[in-house]
PDB file of N, CA and C in Angstrom:
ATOM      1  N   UNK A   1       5.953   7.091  11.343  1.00  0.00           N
ATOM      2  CA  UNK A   1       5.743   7.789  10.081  1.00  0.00           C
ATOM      3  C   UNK A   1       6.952   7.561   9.178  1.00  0.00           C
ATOM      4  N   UNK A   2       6.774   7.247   7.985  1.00  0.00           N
ATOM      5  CA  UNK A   2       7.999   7.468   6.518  1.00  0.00           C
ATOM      6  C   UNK A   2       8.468   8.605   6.293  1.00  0.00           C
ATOM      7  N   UNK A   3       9.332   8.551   5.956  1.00  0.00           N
ATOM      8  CA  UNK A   3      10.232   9.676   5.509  1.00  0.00           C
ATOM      9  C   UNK A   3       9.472  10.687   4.721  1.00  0.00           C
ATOM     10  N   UNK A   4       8.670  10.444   3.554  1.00  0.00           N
ATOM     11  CA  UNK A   4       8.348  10.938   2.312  1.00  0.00           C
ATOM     12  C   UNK A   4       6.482  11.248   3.175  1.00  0.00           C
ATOM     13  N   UNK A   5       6.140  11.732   2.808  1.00  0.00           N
ATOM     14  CA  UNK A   5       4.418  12.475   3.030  1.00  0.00           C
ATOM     15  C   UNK A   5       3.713  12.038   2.241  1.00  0.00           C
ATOM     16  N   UNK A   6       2.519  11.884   3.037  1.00  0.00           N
ATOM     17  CA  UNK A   6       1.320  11.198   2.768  1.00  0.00           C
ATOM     18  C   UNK A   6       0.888  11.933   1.826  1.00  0.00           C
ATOM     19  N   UNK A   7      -0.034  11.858   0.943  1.00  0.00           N
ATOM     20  CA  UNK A   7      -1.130  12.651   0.011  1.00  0.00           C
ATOM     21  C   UNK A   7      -1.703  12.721   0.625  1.00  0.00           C
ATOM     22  N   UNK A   8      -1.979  12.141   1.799  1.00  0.00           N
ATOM     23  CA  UNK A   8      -3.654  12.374   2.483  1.00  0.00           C
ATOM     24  C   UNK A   8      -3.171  12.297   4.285  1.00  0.00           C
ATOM     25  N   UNK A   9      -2.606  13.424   4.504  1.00  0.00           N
ATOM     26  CA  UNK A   9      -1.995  13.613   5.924  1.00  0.00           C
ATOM     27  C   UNK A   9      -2.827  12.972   6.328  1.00  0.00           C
ATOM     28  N   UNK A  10      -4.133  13.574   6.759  1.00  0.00           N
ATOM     29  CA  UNK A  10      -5.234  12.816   7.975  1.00  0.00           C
ATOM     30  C   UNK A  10      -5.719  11.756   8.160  1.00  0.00           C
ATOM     31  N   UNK A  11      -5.373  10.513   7.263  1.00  0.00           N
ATOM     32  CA  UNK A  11      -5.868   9.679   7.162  1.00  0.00           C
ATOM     33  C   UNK A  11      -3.879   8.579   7.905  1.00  0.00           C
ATOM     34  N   UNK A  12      -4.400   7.538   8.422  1.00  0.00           N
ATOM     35  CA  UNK A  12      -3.876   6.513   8.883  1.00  0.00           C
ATOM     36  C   UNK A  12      -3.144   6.148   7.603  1.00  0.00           C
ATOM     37  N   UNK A  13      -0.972   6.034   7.986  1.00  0.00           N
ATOM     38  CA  UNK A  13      -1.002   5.164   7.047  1.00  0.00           C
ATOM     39  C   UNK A  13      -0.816   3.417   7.088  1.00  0.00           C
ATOM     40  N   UNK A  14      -0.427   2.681   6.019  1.00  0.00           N
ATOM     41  CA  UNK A  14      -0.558   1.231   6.893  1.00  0.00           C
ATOM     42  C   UNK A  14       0.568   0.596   6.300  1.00  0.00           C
ATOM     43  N   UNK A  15       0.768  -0.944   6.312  1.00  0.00           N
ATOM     44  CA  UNK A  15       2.021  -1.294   5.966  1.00  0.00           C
ATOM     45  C   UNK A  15       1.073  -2.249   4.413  1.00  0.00           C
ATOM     46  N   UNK A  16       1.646  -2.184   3.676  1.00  0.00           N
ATOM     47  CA  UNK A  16       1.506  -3.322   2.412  1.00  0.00           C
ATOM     48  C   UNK A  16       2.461  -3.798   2.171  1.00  0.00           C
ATOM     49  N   UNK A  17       2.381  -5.256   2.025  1.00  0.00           N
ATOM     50  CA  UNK A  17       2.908  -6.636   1.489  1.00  0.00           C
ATOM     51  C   UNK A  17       2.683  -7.291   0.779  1.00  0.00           C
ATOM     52  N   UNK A  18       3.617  -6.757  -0.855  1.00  0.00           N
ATOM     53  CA  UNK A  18       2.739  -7.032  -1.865  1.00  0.00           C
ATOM     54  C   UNK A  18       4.160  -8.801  -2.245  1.00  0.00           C
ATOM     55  N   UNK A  19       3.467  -9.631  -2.614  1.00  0.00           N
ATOM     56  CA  UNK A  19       4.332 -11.022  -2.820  1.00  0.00           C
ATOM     57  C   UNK A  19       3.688 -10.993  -4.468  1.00  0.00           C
ATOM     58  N   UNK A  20       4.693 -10.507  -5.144  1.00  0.00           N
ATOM     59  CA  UNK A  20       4.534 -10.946  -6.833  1.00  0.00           C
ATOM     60  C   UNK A  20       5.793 -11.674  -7.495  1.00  0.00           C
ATOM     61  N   UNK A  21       5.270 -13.031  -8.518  1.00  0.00           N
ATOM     62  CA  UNK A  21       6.549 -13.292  -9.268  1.00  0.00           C
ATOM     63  C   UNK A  21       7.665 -13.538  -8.096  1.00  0.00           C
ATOM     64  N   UNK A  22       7.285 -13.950  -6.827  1.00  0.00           N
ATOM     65  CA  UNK A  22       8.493 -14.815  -6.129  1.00  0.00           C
ATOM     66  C   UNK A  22       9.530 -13.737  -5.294  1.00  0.00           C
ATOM     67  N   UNK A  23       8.797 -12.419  -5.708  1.00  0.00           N
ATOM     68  CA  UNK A  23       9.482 -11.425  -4.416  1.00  0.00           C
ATOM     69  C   UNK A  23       8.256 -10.509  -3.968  1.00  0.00           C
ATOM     70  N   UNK A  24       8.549 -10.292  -2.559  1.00  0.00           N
ATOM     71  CA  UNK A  24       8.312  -9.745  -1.659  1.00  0.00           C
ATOM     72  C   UNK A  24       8.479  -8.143  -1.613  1.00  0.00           C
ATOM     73  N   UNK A  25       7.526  -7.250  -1.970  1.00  0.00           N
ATOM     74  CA  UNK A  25       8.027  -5.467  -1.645  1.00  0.00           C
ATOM     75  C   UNK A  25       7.353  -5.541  -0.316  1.00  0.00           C
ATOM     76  N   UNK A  26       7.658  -4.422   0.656  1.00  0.00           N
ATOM     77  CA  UNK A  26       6.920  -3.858   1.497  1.00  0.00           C
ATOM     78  C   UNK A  26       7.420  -2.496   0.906  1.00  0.00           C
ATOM     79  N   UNK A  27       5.750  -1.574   1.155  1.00  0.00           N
ATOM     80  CA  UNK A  27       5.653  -0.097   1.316  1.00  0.00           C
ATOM     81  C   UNK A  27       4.438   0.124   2.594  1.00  0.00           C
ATOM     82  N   UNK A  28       4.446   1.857   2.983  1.00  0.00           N
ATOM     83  CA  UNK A  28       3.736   2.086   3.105  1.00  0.00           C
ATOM     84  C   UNK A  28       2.757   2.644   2.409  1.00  0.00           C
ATOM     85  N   UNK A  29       1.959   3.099   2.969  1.00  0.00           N
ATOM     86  CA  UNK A  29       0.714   4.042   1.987  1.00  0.00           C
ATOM     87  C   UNK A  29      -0.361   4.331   3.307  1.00  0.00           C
ATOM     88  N   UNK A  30      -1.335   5.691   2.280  1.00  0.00           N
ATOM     89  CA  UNK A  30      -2.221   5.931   3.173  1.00  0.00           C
ATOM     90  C   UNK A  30      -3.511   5.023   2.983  1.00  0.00           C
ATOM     91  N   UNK A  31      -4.149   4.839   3.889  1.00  0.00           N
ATOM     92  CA  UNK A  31      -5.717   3.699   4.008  1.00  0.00           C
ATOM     93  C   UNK A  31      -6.167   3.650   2.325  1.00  0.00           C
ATOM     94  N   UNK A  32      -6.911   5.135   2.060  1.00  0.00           N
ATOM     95  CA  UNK A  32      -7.517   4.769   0.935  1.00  0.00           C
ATOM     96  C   UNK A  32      -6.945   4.010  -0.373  1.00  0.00           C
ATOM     97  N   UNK A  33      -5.245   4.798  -0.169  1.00  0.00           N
ATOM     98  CA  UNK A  33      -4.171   4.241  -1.195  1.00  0.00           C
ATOM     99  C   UNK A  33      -4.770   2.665  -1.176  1.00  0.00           C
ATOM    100  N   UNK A  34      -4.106   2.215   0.082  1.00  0.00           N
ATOM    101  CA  UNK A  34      -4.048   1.130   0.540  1.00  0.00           C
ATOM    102  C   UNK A  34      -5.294   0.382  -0.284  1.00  0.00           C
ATOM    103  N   UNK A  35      -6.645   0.575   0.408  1.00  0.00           N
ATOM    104  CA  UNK A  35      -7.413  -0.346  -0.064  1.00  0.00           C
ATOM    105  C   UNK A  35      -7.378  -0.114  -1.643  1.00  0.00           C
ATOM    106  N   UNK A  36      -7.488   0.666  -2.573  1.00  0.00           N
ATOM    107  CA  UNK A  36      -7.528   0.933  -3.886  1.00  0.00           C
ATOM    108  C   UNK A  36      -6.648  -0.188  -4.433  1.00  0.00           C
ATOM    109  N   UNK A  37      -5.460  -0.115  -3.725  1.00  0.00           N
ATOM    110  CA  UNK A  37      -4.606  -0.688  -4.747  1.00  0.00           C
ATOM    111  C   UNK A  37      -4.613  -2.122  -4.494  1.00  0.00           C
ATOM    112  N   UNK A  38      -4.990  -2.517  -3.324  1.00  0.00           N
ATOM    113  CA  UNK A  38      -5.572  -4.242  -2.904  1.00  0.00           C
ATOM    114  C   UNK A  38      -6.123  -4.630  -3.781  1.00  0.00           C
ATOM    115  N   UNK A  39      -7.468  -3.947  -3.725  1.00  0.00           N
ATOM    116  CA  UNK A  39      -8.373  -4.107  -4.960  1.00  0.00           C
ATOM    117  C   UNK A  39      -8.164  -4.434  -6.157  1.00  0.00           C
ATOM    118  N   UNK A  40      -7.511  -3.620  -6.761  1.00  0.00           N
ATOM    119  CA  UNK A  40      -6.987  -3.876  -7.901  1.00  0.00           C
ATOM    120  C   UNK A  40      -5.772  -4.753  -8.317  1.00  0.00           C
ATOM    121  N   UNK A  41      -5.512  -5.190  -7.125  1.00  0.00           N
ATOM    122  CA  UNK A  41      -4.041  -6.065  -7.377  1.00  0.00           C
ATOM    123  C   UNK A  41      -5.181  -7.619  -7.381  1.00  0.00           C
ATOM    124  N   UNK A  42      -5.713  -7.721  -6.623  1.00  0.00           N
ATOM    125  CA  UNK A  42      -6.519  -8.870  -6.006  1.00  0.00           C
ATOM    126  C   UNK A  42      -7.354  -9.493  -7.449  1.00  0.00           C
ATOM    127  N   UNK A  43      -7.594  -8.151  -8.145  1.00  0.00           N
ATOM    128  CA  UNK A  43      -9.015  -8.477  -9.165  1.00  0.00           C
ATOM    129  C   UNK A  43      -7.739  -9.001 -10.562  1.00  0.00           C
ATOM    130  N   UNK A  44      -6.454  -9.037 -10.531  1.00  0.00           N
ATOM    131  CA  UNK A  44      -5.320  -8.418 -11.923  1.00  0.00           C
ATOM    132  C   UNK A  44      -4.659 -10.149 -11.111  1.00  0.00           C
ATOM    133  N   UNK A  45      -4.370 -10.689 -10.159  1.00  0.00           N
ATOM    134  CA  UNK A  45      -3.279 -11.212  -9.606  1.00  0.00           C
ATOM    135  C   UNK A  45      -4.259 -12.223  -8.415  1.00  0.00           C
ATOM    136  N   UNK A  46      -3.001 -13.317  -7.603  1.00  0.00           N
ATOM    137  CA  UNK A  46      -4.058 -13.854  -6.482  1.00  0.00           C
ATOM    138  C   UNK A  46      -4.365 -13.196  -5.504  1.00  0.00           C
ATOM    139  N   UNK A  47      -5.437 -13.589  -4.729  1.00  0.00           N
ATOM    140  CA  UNK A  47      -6.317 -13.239  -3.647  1.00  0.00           C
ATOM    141  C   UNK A  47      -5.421 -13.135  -2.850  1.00  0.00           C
ATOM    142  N   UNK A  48      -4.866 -13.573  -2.143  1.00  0.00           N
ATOM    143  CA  UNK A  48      -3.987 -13.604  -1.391  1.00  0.00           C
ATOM    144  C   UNK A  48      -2.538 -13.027  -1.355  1.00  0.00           C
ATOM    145  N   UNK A  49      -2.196 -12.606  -2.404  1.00  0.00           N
ATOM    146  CA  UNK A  49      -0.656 -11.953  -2.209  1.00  0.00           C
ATOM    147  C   UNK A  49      -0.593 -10.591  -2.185  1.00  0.00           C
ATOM    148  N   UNK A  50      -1.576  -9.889  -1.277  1.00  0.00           N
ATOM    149  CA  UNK A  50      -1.425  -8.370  -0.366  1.00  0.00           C
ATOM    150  C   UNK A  50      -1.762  -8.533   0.790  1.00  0.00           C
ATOM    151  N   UNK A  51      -1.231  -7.983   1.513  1.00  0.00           N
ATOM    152  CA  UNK A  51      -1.354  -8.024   3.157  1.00  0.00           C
ATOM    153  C   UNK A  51      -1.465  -6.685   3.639  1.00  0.00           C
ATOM    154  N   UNK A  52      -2.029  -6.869   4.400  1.00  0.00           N
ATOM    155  CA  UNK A  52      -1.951  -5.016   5.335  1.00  0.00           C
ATOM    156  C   UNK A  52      -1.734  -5.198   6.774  1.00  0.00           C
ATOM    157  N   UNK A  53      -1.342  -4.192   6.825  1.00  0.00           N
ATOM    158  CA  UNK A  53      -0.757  -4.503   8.336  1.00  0.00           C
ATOM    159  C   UNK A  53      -0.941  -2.912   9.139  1.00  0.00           C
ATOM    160  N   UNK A  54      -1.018  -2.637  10.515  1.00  0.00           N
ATOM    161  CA  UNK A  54      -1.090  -1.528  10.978  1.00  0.00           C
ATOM    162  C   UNK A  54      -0.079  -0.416  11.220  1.00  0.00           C
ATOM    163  N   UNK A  55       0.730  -1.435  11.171  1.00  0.00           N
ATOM    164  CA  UNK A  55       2.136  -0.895  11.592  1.00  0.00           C
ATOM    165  C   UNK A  55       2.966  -0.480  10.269  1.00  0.00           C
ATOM    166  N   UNK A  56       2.921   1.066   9.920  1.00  0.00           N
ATOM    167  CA  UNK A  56       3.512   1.369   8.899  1.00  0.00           C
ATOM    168  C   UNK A  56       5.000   1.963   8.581  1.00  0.00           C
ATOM    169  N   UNK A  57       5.623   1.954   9.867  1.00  0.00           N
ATOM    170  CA  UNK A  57       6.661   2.743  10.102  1.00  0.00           C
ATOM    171  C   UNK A  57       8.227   1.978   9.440  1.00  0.00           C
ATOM    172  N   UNK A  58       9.127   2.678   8.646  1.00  0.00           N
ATOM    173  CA  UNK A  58      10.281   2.009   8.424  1.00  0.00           C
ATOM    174  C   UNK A  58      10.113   1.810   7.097  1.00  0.00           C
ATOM    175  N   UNK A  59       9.013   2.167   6.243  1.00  0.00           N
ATOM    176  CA  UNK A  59       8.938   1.280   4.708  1.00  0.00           C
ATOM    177  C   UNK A  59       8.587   2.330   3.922  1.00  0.00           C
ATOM    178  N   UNK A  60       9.755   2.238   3.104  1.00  0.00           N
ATOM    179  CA  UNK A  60       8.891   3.122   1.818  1.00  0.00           C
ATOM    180  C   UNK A  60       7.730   3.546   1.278  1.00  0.00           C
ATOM    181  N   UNK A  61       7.210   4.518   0.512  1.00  0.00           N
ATOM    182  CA  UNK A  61       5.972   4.391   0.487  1.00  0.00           C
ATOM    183  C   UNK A  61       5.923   4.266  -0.488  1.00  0.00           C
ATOM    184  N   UNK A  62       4.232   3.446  -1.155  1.00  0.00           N
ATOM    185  CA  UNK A  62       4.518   3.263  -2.428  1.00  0.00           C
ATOM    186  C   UNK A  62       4.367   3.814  -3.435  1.00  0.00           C
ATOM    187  N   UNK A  63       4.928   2.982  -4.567  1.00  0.00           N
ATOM    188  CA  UNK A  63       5.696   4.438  -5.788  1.00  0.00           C
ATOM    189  C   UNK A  63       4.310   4.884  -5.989  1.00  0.00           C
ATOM    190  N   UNK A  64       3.916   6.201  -7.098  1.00  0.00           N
ATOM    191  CA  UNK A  64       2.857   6.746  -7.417  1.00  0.00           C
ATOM    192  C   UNK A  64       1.622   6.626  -6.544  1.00  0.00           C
ATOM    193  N   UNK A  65       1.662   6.457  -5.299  1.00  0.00           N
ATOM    194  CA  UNK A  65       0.880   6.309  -4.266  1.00  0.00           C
ATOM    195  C   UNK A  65      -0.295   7.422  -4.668  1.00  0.00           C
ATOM    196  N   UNK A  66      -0.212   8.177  -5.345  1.00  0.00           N
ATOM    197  CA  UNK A  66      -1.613   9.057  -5.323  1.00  0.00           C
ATOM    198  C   UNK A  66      -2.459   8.726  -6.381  1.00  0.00           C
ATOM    199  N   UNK A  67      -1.904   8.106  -7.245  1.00  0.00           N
ATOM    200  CA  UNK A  67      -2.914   7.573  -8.483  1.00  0.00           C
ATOM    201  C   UNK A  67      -3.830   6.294  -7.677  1.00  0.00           C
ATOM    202  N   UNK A  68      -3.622   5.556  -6.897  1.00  0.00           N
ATOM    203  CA  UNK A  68      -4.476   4.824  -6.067  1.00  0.00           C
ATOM    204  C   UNK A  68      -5.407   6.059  -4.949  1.00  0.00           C
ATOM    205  N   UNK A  69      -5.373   6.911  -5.104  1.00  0.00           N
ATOM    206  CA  UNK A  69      -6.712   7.724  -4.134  1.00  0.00           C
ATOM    207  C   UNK A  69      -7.944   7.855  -4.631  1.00  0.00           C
ATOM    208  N   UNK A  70      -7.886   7.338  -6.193  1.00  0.00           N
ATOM    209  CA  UNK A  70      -9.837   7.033  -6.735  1.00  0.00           C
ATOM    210  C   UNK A  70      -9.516   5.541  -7.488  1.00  0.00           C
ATOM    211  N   UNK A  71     -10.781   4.979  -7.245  1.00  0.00           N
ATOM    212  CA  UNK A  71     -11.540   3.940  -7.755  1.00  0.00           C
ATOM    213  C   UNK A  71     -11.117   3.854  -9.281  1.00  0.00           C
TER     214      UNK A  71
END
């Protein structure tokens, strides 16, 4: 678990690997975060530069993480 709290305790959080403009962030976030903001990075940016991973422990979480909990 991250330091900082989930918006959405009950839910799994995961690792994101976002590669923009030639650097690399990792955060965590919770699932729904997670997929929301894939989505929208994927549809804005390439297919390929988000990753998820299971293992969320050690990484920041990401900034405004609750504005990614709706569509």
């Amino acid at each position: 678990m991250t330091s900082a709290a989930s918006p959405l305790p009950g839910e799994p959080d995961v690792h994101l690997s976002v590669f923009l403009h030639g650097v690399r962030m990792d955060f965590a976030a919770c699932l729904t975060a997670a997929l929301v903001f894939v989505s929208e990075h994927r549809a804005r940016y390439y297919f390929d530069a988000v990753t998820v991973d299971p293992r969320a422990e050690g990484y920041p979480r990401l900034p405004n993480e609750r504005l990614y909990l709706q569509p």
